[in-house]
C-alpha atoms as a PDB file:
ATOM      1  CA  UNK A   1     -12.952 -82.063  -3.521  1.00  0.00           C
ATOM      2  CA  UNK A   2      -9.506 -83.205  -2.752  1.00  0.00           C
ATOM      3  CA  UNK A   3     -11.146 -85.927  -0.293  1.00  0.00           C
ATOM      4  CA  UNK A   4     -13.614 -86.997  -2.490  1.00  0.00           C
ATOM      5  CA  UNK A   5     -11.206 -87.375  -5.233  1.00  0.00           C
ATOM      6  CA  UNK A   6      -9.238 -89.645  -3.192  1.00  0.00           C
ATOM      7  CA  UNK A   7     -11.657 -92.243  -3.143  1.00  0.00           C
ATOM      8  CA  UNK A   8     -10.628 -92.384   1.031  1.00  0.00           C
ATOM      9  CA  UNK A   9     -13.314 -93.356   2.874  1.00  0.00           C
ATOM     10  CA  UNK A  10     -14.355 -90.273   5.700  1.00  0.00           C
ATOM     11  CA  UNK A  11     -17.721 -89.469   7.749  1.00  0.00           C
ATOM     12  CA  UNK A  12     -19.129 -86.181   7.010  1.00  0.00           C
ATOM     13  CA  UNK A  13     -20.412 -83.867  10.327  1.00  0.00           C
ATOM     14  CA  UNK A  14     -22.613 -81.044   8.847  1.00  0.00           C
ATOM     15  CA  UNK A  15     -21.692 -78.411  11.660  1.00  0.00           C
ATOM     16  CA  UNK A  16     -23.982 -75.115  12.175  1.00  0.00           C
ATOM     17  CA  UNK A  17     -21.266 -72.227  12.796  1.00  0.00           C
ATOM     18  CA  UNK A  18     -23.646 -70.304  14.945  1.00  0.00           C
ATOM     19  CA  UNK A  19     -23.923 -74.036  16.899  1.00  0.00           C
ATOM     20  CA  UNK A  20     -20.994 -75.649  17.315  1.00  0.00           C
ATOM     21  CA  UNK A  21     -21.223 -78.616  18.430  1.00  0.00           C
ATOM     22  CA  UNK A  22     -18.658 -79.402  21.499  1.00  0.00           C
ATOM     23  CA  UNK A  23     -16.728 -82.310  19.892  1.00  0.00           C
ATOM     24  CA  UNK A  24     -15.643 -80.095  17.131  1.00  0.00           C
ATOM     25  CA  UNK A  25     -14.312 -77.013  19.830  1.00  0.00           C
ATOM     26  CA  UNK A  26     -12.480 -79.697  21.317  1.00  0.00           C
ATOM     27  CA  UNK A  27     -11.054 -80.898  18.462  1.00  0.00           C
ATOM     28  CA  UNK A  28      -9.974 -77.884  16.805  1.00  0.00           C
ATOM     29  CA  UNK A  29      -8.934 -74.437  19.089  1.00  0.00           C
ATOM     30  CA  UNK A  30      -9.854 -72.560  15.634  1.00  0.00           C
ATOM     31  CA  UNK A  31     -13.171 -73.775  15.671  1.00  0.00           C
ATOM     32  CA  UNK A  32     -13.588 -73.298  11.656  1.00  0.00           C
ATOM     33  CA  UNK A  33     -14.426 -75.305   9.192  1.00  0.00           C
ATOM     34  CA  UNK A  34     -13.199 -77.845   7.354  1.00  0.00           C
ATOM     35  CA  UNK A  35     -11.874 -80.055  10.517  1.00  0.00           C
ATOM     36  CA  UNK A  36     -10.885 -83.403   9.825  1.00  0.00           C
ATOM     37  CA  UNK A  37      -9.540 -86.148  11.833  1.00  0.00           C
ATOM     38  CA  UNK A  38      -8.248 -88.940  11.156  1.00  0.00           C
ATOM     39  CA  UNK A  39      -7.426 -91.024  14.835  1.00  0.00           C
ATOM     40  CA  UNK A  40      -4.967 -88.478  16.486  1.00  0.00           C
ATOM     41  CA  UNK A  41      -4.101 -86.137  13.363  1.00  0.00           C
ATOM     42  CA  UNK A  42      -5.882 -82.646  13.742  1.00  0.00           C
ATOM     43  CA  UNK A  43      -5.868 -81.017  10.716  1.00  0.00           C
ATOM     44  CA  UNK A  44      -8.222 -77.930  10.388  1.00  0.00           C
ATOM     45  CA  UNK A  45      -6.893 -75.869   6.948  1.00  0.00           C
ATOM     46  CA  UNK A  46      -8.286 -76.672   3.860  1.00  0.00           C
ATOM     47  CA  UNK A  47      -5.516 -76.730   2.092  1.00  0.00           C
ATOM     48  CA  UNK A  48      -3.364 -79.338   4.366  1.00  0.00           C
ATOM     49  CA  UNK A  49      -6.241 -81.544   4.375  1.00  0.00           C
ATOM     50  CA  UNK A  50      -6.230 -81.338   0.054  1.00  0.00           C
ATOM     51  CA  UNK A  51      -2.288 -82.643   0.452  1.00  0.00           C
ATOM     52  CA  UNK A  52      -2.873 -84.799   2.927  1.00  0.00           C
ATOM     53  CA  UNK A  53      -5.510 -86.881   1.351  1.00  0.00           C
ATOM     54  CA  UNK A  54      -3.969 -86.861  -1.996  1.00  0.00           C
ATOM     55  CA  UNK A  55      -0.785 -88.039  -0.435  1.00  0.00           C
ATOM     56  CA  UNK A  56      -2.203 -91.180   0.495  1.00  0.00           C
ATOM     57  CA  UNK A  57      -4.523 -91.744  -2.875  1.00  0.00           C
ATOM     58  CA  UNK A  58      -4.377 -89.144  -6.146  1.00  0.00           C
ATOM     59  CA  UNK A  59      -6.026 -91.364  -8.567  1.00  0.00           C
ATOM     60  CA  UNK A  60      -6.478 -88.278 -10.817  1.00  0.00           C
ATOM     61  CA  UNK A  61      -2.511 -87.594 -10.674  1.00  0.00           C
ATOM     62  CA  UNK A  62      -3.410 -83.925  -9.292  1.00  0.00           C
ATOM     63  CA  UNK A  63      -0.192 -84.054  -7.435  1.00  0.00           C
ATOM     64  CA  UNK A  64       1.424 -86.261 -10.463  1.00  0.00           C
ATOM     65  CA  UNK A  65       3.415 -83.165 -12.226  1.00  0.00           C
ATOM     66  CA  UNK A  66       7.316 -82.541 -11.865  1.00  0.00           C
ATOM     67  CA  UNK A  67       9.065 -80.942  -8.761  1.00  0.00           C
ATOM     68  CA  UNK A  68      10.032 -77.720 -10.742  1.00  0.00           C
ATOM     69  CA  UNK A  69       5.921 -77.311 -11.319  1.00  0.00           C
ATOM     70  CA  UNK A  70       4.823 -78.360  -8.102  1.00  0.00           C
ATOM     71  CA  UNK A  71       6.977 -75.695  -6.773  1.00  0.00           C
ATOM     72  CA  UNK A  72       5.273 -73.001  -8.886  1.00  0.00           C
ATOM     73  CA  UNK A  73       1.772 -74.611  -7.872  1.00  0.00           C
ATOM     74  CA  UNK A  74       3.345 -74.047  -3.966  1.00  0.00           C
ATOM     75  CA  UNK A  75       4.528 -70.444  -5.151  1.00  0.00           C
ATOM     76  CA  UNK A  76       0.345 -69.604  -6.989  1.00  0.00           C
ATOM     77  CA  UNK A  77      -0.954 -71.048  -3.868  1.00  0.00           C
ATOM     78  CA  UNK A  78       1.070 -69.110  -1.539  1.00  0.00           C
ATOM     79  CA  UNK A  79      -0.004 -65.994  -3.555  1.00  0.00           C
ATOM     80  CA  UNK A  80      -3.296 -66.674  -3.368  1.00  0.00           C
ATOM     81  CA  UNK A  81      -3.927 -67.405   0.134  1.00  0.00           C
ATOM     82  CA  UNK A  82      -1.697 -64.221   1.578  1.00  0.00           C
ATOM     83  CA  UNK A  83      -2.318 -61.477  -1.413  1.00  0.00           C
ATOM     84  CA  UNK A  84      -5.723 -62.451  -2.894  1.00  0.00           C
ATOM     85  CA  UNK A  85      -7.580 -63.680  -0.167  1.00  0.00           C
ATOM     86  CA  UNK A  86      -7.004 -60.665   2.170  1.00  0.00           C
ATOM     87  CA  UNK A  87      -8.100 -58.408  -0.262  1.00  0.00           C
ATOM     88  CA  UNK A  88     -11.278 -60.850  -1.241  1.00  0.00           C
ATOM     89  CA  UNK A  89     -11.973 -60.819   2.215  1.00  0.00           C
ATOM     90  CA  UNK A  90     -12.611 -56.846   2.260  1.00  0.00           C
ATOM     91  CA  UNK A  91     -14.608 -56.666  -0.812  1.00  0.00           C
ATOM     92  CA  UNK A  92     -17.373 -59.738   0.388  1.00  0.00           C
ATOM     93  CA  UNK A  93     -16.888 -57.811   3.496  1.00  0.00           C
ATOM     94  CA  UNK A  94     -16.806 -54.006   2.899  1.00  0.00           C
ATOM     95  CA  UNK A  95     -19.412 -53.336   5.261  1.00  0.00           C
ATOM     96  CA  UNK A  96     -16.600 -54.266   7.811  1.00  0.00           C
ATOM     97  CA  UNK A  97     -14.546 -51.756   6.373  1.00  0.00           C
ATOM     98  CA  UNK A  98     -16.032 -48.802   5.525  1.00  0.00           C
ATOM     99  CA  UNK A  99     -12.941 -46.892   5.114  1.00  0.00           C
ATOM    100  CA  UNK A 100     -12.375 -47.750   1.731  1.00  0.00           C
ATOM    101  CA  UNK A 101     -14.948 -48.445  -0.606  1.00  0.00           C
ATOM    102  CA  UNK A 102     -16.329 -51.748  -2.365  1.00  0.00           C
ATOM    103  CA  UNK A 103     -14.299 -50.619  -5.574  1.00  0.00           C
ATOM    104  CA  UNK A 104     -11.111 -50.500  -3.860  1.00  0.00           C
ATOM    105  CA  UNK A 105     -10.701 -53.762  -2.763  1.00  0.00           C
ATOM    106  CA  UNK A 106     -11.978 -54.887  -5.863  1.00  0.00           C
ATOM    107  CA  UNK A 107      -9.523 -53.623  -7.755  1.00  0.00           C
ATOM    108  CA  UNK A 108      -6.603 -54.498  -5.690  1.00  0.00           C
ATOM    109  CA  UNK A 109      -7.369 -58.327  -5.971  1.00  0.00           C
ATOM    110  CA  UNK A 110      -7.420 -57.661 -10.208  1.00  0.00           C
ATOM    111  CA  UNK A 111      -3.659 -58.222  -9.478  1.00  0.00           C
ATOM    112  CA  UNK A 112      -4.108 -61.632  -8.795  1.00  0.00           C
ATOM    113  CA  UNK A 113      -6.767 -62.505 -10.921  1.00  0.00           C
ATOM    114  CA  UNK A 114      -4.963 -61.161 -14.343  1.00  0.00           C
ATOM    115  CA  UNK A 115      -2.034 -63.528 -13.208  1.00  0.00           C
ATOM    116  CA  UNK A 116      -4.344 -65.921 -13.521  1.00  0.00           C
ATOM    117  CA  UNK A 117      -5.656 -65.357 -16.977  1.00  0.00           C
ATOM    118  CA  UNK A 118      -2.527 -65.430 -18.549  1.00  0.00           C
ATOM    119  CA  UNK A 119      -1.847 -68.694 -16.820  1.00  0.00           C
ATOM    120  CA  UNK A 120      -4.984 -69.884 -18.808  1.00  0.00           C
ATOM    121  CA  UNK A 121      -4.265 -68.629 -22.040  1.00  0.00           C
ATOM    122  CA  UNK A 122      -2.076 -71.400 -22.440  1.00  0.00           C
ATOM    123  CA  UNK A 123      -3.718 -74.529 -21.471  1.00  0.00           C
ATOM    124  CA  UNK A 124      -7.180 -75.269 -20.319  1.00  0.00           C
ATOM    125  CA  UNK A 125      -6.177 -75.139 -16.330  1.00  0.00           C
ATOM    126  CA  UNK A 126      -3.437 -73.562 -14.229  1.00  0.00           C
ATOM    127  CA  UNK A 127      -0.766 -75.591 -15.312  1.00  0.00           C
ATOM    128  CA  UNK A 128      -1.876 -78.167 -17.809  1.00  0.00           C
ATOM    129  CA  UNK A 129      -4.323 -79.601 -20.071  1.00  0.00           C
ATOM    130  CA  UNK A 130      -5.598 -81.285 -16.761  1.00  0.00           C
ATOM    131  CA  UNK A 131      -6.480 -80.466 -13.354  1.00  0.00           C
ATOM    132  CA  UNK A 132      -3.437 -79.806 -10.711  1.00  0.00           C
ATOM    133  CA  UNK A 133      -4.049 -79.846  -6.939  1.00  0.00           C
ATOM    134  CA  UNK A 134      -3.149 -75.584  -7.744  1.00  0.00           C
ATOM    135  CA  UNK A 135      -6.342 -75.514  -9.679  1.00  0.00           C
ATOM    136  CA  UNK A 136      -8.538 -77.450  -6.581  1.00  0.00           C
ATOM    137  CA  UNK A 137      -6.537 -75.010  -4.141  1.00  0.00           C
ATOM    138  CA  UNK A 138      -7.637 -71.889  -5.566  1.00  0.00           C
ATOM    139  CA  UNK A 139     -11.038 -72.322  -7.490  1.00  0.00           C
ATOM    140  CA  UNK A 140     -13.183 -71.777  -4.203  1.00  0.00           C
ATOM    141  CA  UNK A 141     -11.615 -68.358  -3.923  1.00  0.00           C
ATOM    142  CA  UNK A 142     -12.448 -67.351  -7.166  1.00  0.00           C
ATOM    143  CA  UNK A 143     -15.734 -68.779  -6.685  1.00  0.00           C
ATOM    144  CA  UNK A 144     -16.369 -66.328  -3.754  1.00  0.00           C
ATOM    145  CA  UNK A 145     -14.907 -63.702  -5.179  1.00  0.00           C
ATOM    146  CA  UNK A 146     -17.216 -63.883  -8.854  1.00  0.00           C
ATOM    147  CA  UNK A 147     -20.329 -64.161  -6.206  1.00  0.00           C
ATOM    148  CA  UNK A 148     -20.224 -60.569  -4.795  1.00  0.00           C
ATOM    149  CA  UNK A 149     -21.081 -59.238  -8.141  1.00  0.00           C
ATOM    150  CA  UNK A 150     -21.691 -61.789 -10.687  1.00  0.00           C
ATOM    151  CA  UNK A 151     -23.056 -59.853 -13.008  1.00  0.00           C
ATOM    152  CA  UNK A 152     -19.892 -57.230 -13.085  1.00  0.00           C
ATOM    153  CA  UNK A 153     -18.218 -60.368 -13.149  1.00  0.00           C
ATOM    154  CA  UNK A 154     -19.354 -61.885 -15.719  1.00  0.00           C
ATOM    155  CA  UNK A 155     -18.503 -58.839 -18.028  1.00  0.00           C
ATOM    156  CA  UNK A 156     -15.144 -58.118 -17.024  1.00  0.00           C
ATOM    157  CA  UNK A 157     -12.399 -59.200 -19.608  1.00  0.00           C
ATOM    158  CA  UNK A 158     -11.223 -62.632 -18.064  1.00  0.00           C
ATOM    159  CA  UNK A 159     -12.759 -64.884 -21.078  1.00  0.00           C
ATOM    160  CA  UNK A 160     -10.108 -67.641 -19.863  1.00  0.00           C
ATOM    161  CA  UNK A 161     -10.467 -67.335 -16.214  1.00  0.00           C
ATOM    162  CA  UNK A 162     -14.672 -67.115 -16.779  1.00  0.00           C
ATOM    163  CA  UNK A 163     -14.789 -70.651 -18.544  1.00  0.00           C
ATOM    164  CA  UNK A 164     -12.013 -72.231 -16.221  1.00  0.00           C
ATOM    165  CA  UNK A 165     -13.999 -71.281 -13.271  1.00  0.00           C
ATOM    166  CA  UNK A 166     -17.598 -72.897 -15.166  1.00  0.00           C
ATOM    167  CA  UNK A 167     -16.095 -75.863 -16.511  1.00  0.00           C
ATOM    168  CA  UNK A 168     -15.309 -76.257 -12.310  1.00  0.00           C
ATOM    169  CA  UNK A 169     -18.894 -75.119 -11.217  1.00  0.00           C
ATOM    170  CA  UNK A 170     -20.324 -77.430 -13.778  1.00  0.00           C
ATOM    171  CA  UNK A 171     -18.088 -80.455 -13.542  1.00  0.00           C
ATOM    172  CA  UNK A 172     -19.114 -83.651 -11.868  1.00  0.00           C
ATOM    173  CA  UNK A 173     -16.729 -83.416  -9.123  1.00  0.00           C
ATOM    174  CA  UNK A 174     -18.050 -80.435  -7.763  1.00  0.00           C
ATOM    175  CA  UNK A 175     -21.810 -81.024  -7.847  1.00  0.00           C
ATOM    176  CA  UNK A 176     -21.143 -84.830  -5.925  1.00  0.00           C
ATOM    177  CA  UNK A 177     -19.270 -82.458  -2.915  1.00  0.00           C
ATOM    178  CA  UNK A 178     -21.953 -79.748  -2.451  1.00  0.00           C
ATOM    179  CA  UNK A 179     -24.894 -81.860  -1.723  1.00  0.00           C
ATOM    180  CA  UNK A 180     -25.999 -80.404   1.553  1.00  0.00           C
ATOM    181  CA  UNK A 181     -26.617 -82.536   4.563  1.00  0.00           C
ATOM    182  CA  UNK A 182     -28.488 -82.475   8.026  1.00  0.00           C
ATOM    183  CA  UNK A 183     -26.839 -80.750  11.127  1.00  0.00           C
ATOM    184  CA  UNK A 184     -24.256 -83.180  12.770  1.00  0.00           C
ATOM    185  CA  UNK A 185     -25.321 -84.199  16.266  1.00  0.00           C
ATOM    186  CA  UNK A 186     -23.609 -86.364  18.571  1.00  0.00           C
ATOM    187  CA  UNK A 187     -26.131 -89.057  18.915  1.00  0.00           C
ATOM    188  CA  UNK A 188     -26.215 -89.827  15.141  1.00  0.00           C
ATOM    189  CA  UNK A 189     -25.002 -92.637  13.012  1.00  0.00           C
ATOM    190  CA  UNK A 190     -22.196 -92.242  10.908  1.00  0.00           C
ATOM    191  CA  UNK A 191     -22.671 -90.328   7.778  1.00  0.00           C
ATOM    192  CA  UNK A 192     -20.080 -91.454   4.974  1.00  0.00           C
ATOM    193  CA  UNK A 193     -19.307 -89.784   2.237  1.00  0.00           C
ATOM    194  CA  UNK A 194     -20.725 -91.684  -1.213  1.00  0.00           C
ATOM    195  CA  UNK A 195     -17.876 -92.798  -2.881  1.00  0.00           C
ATOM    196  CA  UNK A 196     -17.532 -91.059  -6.443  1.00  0.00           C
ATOM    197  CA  UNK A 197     -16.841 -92.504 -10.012  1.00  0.00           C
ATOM    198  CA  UNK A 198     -13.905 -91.353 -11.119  1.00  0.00           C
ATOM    199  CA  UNK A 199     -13.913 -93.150 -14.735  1.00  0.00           C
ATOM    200  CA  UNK A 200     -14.988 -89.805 -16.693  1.00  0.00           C
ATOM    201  CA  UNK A 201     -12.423 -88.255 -15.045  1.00  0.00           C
ATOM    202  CA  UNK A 202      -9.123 -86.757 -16.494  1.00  0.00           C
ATOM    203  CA  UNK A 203      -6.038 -88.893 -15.052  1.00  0.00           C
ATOM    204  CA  UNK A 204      -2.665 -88.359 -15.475  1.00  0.00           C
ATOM    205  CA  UNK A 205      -0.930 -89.940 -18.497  1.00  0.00           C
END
C-alpha cells in the first residue's frame, strides 16, 4: 500500500514461494517476500520498504504528523512486530505448536489488540482522523489475525478495532493492491504497477 500510495513508479514480480525464481534468491539471502529493488538498494522487510517509499513521495501526508507522534507510531509499531506478531504467529500456526493450545495464543495477543481499541476510541484511526503510516504498518497483522476465526472475531468486543479494520478491507487503496497477477518469470516484459487516483483520498491538511 505504502508503494502504491506513493504514486512511484515500480514493476511488480508475482513470485511462487514453493518456486522461487533464482533472481529473487540472489537478490535477497531471506528469500521472503516483499523484495524490492531499486538499482543497488536491497530492501526485503515490509516495513522499510513502507518508509522508504514514502520518504521519497507521501502525497497522503501518512508520514506528515509531528516528531513527538511519529515516535509513538515507531513505539505501536515496534510493539506490534516483536509482541503481537509472535504470538499471531502461534495461533495461525498452532498445529506447529501443539504444546499449548489454539486458545492460548489467542489470548495472549488480546494484549495488543485492546491497546489498540482504546487507541480508536478516540479518533477514527491510530492516531488521527486520517490514516498514519502506523495504521498501513499494522492493519495486515490484524487482518491475519481476524482470518483464523472470523466468526469468533467478529463477536468479540472490539466495535472500534472491527470497523477500523473494514473501513481498510473495503477502502479503495486496498482493493487496487490485491489484484492478483501471473507468476513472474524471467523472460517476461515488465509488469508496472497501475498508477492509482489518489483524489478521493484523505491528505494531510
Amino acid at each position: 500500500m505504502g508503494l502504491a500510495a506513493s504514486q512511484l513508479k515500480f514493476e511488480i514480480r508475482e513470485v511462487v514461494l514453493r518456486d522461487k525464481p533464482a533472481a529473487m534468491l540472489e537478490a535477497s539471502a531471506k528469500a521472503t517476500v516483499p523484495v524490492l529493488l531499486a538499482g543497488d538498494i536491497v530492501i526485503d522487510e515490509s516495513l522499510d520498504i513502507l518508509i522508504w517509499a514514502l520518504k521519497r513521495n507521501d502525497p497522503l501526508g501518512w508520514l506528515g504528523f509531528s516528531d513527538s507522534q511519529l515516535d509513538q507510531m515507531h513505539s505501536l509499531v515496534n510493539l506490534c512486530d516483536t509482541e503481537f506478531k509472535p504470538h499471531l504467529d502461534h495461533y495461525k500456526y498452532a498445529d506447529r505448536y501443539p504444546y499449548s493450545p489454539e486458545s492460548h495464543y489467542r489470548s495472549l495477543a488480546l494484549t495488543f489488540l485492546n491497546t489498540l481499541e482504546a487507541k480508536l476510541i478516540s479518533h477514527e484511526h491510530l492516531f488521527a482522523e486520517r490514516l498514519s503510516y502506523a495504521d498501513i504498518a499494522i492493519f495486515p497483522f490484524i487482518r491475519q489475525f481476524a482470518n483464523v476465526d472470523a466468526d469468533w472475531f467478529a463477536t468479540q468486543p472490539y466495535p472500534n478495532l472491527q470497523r477500523w479494520l473494514a473501513s481498510l478491507l473495503d477502502s479503495y487503496l486496498f482493493k487496487k493492491i490485491m489484484t492478483k497477477h501471473p507468476q513472474w518469470n524471467v523472460d517476461d516484459k515488465p509488469l508496472y504497477f497501475e498508477t492509482v487516483d489518489l483524489s478521493s483520498l484523505n491528505r494531510s491538511p
